[in-house]
N, C-alpha and C. Protein backbone atom coordinates (compact mmCIF):
# COMPACT_ATOMS: atom_id res chain seq x y z
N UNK A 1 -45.05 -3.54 -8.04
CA UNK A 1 -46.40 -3.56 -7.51
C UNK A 1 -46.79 -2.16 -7.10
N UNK A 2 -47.72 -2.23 -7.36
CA UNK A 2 -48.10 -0.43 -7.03
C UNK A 2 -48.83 -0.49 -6.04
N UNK A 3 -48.75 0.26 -5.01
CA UNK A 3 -49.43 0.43 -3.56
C UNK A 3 -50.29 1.24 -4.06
N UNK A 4 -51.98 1.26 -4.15
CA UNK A 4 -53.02 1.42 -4.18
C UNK A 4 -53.90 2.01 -2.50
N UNK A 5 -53.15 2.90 -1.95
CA UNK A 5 -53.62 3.41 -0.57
C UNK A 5 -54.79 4.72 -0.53
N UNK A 6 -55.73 4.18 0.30
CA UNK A 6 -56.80 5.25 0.75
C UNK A 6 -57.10 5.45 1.68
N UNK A 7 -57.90 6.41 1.79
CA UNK A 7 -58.19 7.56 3.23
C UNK A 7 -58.77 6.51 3.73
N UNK A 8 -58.77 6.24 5.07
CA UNK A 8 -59.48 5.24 5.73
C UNK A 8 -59.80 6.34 6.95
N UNK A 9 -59.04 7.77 7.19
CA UNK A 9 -59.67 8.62 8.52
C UNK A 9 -58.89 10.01 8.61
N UNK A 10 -59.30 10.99 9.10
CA UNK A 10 -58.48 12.31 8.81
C UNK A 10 -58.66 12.56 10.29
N UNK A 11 -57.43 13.75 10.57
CA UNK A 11 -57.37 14.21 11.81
C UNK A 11 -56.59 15.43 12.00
N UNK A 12 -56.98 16.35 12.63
CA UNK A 12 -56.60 17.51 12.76
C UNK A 12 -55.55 18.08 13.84
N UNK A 13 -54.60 16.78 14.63
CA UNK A 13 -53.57 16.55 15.13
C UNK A 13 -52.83 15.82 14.90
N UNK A 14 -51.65 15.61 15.34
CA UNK A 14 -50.76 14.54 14.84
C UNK A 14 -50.38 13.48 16.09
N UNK A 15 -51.24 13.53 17.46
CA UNK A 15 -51.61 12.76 18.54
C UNK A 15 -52.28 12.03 18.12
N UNK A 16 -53.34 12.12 17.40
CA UNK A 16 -54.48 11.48 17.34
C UNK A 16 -54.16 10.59 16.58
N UNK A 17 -53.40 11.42 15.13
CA UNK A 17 -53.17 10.80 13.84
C UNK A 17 -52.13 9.28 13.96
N UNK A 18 -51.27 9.53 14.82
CA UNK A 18 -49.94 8.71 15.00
C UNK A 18 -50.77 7.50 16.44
N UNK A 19 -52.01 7.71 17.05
CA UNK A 19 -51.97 6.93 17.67
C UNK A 19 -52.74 5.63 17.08
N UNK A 20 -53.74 5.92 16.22
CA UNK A 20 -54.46 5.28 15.15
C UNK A 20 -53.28 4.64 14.35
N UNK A 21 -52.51 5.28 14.00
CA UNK A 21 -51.79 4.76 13.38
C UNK A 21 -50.85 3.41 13.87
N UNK A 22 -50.78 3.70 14.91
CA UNK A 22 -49.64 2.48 15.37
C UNK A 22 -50.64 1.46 16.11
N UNK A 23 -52.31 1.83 16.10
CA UNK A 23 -52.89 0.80 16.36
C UNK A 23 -53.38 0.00 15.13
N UNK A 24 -53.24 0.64 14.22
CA UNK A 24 -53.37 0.24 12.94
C UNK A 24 -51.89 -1.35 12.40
N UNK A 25 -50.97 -0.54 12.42
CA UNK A 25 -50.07 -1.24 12.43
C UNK A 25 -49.58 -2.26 13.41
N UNK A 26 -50.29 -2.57 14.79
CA UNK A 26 -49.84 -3.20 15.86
C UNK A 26 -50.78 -4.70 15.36
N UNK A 27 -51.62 -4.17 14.12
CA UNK A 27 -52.74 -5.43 13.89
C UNK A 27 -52.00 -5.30 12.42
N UNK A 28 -50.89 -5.27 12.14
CA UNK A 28 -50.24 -5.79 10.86
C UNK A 28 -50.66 -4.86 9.83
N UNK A 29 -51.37 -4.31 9.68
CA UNK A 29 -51.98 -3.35 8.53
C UNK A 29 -50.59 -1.80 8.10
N UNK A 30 -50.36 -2.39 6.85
CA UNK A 30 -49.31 -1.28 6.73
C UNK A 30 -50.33 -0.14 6.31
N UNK A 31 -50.01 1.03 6.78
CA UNK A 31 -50.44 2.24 6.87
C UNK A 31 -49.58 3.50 6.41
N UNK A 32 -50.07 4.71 6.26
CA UNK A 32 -48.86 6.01 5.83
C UNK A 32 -50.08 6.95 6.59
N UNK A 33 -49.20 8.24 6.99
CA UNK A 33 -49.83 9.42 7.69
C UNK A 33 -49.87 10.59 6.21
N UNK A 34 -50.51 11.05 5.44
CA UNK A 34 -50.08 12.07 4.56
C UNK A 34 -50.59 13.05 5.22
N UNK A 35 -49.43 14.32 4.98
CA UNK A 35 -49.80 15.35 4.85
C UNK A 35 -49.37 15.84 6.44
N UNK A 36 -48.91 14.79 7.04
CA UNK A 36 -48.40 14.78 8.73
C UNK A 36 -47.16 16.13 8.78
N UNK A 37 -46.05 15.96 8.06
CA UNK A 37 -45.05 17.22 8.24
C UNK A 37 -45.64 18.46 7.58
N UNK A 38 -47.20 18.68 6.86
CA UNK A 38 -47.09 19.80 6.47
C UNK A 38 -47.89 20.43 7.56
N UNK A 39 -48.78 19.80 8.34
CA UNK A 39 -49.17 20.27 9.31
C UNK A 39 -48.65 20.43 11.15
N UNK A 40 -47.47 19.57 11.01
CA UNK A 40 -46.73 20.06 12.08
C UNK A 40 -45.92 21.23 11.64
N UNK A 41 -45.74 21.92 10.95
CA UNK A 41 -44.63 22.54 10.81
C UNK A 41 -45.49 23.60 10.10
N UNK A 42 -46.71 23.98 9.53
CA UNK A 42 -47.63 24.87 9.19
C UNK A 42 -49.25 24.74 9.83
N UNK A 43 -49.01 24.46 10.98
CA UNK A 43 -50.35 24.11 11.47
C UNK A 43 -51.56 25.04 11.02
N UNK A 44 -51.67 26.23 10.72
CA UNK A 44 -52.58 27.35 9.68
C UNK A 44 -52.97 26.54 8.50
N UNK A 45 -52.36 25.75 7.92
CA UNK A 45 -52.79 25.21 7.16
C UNK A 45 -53.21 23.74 6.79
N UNK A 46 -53.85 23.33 7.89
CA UNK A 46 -54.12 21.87 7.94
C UNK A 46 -55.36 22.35 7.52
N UNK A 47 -56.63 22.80 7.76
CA UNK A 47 -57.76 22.64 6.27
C UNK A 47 -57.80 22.89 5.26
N UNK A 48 -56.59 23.85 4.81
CA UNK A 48 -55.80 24.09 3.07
C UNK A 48 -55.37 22.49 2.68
N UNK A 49 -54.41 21.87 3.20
CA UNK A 49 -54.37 20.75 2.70
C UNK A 49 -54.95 19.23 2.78
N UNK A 50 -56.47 19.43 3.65
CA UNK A 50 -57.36 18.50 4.21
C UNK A 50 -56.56 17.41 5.45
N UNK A 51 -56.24 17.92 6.45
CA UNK A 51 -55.97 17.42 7.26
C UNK A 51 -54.61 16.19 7.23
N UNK A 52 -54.38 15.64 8.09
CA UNK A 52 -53.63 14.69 8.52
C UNK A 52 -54.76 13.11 8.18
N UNK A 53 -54.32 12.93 7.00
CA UNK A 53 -55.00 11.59 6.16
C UNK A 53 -54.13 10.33 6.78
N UNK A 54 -54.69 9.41 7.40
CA UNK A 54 -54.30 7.92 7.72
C UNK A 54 -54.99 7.19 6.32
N UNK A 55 -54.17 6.64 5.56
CA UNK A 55 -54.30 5.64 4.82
C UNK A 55 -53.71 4.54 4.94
N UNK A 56 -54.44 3.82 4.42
CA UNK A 56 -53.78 2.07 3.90
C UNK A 56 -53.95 1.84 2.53
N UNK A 57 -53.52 0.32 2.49
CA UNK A 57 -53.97 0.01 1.23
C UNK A 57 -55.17 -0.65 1.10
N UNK A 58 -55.78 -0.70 0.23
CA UNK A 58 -56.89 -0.40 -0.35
C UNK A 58 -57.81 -2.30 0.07
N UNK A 59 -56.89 -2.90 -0.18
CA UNK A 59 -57.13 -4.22 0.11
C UNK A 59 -57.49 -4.45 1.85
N UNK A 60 -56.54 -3.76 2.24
CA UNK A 60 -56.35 -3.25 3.73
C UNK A 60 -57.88 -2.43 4.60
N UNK A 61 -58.58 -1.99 3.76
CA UNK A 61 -59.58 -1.00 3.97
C UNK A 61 -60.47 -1.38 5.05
N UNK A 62 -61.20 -2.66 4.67
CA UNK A 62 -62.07 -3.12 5.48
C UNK A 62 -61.89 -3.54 6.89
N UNK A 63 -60.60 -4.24 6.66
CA UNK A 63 -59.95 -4.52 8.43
C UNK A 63 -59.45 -3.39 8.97
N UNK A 64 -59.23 -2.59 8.20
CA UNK A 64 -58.34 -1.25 9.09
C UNK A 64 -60.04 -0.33 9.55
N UNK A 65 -60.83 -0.42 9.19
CA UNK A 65 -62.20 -0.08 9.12
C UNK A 65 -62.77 -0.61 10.67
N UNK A 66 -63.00 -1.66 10.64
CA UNK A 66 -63.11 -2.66 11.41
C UNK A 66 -62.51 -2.30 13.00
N UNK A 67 -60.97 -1.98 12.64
CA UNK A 67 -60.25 -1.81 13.66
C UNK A 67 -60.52 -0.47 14.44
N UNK A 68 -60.59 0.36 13.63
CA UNK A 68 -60.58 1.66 13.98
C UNK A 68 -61.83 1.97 14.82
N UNK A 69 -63.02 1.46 14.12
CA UNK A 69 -64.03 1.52 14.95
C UNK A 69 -64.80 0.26 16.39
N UNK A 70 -63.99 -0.44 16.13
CA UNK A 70 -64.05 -0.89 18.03
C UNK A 70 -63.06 -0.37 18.78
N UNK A 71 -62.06 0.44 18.46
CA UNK A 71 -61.23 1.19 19.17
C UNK A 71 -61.88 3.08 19.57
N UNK A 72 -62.80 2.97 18.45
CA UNK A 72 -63.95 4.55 19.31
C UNK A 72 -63.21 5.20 18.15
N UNK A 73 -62.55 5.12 17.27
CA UNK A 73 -61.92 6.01 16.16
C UNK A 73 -62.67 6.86 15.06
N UNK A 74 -62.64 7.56 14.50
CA UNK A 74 -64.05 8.21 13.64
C UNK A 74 -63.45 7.76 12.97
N UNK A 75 -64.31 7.27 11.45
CA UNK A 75 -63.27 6.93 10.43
C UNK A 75 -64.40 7.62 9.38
N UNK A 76 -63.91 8.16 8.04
CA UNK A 76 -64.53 8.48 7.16
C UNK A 76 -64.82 7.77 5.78
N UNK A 77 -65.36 7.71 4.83
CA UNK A 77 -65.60 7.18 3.44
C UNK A 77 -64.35 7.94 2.95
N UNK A 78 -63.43 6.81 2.38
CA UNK A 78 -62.22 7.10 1.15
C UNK A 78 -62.83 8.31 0.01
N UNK A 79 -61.89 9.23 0.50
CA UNK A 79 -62.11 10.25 -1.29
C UNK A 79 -62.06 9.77 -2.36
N UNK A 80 -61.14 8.62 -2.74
CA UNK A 80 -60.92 8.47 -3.73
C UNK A 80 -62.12 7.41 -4.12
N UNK A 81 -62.76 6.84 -3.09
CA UNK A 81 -63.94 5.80 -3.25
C UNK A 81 -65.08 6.92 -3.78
N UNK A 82 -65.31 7.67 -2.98
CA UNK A 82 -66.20 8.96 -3.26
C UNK A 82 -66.03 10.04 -4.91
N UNK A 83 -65.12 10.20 -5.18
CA UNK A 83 -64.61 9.92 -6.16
C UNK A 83 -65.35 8.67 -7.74
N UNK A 84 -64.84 8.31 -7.02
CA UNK A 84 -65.25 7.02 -8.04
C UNK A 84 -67.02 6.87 -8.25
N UNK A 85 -67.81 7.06 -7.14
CA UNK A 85 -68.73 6.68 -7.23
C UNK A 85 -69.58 7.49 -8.70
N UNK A 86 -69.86 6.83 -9.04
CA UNK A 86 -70.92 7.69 -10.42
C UNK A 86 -72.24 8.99 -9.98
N UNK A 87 -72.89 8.24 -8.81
CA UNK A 87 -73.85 9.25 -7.92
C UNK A 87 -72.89 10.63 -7.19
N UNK A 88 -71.83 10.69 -7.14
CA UNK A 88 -71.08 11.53 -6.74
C UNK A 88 -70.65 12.43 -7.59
N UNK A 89 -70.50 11.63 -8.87
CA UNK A 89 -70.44 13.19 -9.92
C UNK A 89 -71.50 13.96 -10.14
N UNK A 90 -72.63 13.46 -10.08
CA UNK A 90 -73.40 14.57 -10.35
C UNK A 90 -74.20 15.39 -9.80
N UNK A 91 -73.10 15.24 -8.22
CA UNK A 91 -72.93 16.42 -6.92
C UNK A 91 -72.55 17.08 -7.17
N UNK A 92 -71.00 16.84 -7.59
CA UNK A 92 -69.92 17.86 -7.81
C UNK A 92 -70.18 18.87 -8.62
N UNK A 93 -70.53 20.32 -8.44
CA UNK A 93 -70.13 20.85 -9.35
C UNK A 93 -69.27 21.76 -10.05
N UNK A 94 -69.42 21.61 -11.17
CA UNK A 94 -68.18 21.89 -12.46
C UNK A 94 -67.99 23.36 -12.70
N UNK A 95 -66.94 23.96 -12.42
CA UNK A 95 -66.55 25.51 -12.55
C UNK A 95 -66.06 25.52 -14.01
N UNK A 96 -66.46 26.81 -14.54
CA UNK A 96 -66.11 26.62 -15.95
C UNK A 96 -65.13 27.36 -16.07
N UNK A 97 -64.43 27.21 -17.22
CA UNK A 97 -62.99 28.01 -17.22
C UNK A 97 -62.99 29.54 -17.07
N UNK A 98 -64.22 30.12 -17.46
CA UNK A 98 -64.23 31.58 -17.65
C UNK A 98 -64.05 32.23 -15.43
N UNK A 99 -65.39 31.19 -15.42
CA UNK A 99 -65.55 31.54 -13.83
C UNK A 99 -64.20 31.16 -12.87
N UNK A 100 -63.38 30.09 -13.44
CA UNK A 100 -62.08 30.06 -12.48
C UNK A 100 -60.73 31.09 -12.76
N UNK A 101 -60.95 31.61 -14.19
CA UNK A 101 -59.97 32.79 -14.26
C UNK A 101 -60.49 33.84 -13.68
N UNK A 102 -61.63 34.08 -13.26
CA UNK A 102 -62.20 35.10 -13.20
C UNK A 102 -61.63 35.59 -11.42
N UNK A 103 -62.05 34.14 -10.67
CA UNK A 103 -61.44 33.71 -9.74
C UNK A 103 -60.28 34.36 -9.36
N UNK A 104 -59.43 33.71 -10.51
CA UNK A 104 -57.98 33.80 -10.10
C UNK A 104 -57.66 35.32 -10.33
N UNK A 105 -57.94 35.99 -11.32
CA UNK A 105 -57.59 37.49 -11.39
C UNK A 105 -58.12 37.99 -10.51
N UNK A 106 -59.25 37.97 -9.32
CA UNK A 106 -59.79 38.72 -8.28
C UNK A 106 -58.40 38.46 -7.45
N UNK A 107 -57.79 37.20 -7.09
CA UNK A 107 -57.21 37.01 -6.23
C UNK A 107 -56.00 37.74 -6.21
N UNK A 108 -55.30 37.38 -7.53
CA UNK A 108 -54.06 38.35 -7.97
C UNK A 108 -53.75 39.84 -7.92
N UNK A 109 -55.30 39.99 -7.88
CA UNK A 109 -55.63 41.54 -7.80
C UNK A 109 -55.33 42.20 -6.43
N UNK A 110 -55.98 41.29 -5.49
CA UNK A 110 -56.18 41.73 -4.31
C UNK A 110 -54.59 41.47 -3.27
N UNK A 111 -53.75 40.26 -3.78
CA UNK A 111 -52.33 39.84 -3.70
C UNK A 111 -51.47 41.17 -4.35
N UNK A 112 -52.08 41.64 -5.16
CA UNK A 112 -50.94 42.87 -5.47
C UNK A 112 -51.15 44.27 -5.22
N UNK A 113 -52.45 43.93 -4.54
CA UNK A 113 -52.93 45.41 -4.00
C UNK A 113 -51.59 45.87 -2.31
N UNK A 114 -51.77 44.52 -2.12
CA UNK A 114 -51.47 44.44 -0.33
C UNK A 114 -49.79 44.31 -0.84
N UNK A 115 -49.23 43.64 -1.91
CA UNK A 115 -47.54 43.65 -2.19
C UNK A 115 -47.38 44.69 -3.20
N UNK A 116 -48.03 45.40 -3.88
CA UNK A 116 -47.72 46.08 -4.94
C UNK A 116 -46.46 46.00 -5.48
N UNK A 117 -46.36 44.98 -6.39
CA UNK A 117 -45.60 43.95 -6.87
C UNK A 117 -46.03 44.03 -8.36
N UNK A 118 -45.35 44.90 -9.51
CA UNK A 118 -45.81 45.38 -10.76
C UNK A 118 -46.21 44.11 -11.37
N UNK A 119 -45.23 42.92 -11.81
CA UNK A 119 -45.78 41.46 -12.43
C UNK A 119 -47.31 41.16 -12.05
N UNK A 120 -47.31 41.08 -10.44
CA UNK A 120 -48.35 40.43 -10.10
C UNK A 120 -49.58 41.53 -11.07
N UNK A 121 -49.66 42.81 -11.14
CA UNK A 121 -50.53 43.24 -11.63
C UNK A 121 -50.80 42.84 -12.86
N UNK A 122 -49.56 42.92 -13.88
CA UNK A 122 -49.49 42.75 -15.06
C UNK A 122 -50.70 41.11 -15.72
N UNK A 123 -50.21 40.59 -14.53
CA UNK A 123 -50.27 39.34 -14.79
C UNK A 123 -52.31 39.22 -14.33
N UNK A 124 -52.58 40.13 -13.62
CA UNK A 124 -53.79 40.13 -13.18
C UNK A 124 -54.73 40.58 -14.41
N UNK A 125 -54.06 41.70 -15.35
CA UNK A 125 -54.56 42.75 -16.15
C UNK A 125 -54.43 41.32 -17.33
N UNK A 126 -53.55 40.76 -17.78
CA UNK A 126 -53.23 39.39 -18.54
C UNK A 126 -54.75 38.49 -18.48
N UNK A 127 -55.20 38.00 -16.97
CA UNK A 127 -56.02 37.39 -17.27
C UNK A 127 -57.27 38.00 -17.64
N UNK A 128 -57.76 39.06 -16.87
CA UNK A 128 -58.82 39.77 -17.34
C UNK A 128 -58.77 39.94 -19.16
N UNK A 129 -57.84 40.37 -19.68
CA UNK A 129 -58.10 40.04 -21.20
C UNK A 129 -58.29 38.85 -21.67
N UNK A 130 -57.39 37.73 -21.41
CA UNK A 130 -57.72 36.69 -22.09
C UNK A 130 -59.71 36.40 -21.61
N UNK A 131 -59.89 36.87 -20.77
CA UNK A 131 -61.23 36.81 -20.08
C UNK A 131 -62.02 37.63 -20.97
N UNK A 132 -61.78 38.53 -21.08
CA UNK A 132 -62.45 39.23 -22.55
C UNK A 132 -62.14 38.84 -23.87
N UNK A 133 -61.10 38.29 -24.44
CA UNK A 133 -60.88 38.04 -25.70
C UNK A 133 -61.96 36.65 -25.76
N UNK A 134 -61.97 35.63 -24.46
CA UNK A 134 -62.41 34.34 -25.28
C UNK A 134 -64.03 34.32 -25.64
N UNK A 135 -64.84 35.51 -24.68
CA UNK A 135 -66.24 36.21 -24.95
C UNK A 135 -66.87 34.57 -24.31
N UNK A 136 -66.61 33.97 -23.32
CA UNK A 136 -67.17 33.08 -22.84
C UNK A 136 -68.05 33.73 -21.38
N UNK A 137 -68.99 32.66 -21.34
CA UNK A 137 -70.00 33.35 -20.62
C UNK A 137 -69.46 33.28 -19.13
N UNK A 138 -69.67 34.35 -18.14
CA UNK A 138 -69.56 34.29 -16.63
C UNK A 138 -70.47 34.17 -16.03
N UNK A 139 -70.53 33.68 -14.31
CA UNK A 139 -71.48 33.16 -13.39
C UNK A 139 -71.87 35.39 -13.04
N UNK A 140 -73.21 35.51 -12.46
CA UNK A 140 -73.21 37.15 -12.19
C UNK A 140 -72.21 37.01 -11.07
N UNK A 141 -72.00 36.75 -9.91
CA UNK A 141 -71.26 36.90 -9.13
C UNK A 141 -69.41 36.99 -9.48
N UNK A 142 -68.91 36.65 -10.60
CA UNK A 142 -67.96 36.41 -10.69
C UNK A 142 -67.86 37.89 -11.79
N UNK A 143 -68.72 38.20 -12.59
CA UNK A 143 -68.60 38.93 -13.32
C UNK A 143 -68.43 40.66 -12.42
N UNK A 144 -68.92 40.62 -10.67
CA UNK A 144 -68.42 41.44 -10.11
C UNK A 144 -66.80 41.08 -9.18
N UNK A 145 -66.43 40.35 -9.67
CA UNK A 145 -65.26 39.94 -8.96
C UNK A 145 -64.22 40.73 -10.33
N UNK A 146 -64.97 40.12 -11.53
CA UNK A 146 -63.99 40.95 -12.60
C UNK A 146 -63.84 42.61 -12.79
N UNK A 147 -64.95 42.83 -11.97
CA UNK A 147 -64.94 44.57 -12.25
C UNK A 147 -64.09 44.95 -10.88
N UNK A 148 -64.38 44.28 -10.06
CA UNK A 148 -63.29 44.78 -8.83
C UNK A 148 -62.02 44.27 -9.14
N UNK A 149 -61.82 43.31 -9.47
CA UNK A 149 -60.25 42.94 -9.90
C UNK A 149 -59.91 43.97 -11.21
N UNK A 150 -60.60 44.43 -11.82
CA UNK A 150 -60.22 45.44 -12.74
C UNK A 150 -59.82 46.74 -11.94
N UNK A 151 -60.64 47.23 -10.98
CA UNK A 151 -60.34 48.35 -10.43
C UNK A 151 -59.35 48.45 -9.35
N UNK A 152 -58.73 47.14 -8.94
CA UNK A 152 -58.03 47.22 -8.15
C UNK A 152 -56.87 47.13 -9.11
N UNK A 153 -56.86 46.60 -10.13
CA UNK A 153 -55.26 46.39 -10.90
C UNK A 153 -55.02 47.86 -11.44
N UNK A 154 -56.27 48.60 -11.29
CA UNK A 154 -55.89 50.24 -11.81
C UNK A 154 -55.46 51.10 -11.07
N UNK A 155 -56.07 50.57 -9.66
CA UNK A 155 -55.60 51.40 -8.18
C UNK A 155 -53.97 51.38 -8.04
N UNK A 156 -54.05 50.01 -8.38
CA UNK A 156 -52.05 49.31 -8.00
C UNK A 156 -51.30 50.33 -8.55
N UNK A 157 -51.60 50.24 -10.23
CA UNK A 157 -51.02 50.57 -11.47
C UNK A 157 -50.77 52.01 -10.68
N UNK A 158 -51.60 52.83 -10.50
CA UNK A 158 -51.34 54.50 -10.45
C UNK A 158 -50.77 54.51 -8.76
N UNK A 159 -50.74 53.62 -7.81
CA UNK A 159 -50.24 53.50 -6.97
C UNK A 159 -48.41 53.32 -7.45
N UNK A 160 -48.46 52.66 -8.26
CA UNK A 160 -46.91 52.24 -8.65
C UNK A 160 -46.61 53.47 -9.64
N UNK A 161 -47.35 53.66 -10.08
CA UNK A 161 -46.95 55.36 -11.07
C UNK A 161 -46.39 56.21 -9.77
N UNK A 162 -47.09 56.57 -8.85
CA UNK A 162 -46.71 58.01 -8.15
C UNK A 162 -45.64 57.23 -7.25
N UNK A 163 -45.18 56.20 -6.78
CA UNK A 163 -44.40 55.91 -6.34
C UNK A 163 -42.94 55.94 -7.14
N UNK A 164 -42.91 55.20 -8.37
CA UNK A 164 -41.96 55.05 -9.19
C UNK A 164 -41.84 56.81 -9.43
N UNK A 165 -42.69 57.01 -10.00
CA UNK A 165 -42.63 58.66 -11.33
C UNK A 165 -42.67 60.06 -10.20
């Protein structure tokens, strides 16, 4: 049987998260905390990985719904319901491949400026070509992310020349 579980509420402690939770479960509703040990133990990064998610299962939704809010609990709309909805896709919008490499080589750029770390450059200078070879179109804003990620992978480069040479 496959457990089918969704966000039924997020929380940005693990007080909050674990007390919902065992009121959740004190009314029979099996429940899971995700994402609970990455934010005790990296608390910097609890809005990198969207918080401390209380789920159930999915069948579970409405009573755990129910519960949460005569107890004063905030509860949110399931992602994965949100997700699903058809009016929701055509919120979302769609990054195209050119604009997310473009992305990613600014980032790599700027990651190997601060480690000057020869791969990481290599690998920065890597995407910027495939970024030029595929001649696909860029957003303007991203197309200055590619000229600074270009000039920073040149800064590195002659940074690692006079160091090495």
């Amino acid at each position: 049987m496959v457990n089918n579980f969704v966000t039924v509420s997020t929380f940005s402690n693990y007080i909050d998260a674990n007390l919902a939770k065992q009121l959740l479960e004190s009314q029979g509703i099996q429940c899971y905390l995700a994402n609970e040990s990455t934010v005790n133990m990296a608390w910097h990064l609890t809005v990198a990985v969207g918080w401390i998610k209380l789920q159930v299962n999915q069948t579970d939704l409405e009573q755990a719904k129910k519960v949460l809010v005569s107890s004063e609990f905030e509860i949110e709309d399931s992602a994965d319901e949100w997700l699903q909805n058809d009016e929701a896709d055509d919120d979302i919008e769609k990054i195209s491949w050119a604009d997310e490499t473009a992305d990613r080589a600014f980032r790599t750029s700027v990651i190997g400026l601060i480690l000057l770390f020869l791969p990481i450059q290599i690998y920065s200078l890597w995407l910027l070509v495939r970024l030029l070879v595929s001649r696909r179109q860029i957003s303007s804003n991203r197309r200055i992310k590619v000229i600074v990620a270009l000039l920073l992978d040149l800064l590195n480069l002659y940074i690692l020349w006079e160091i090495l040479f």
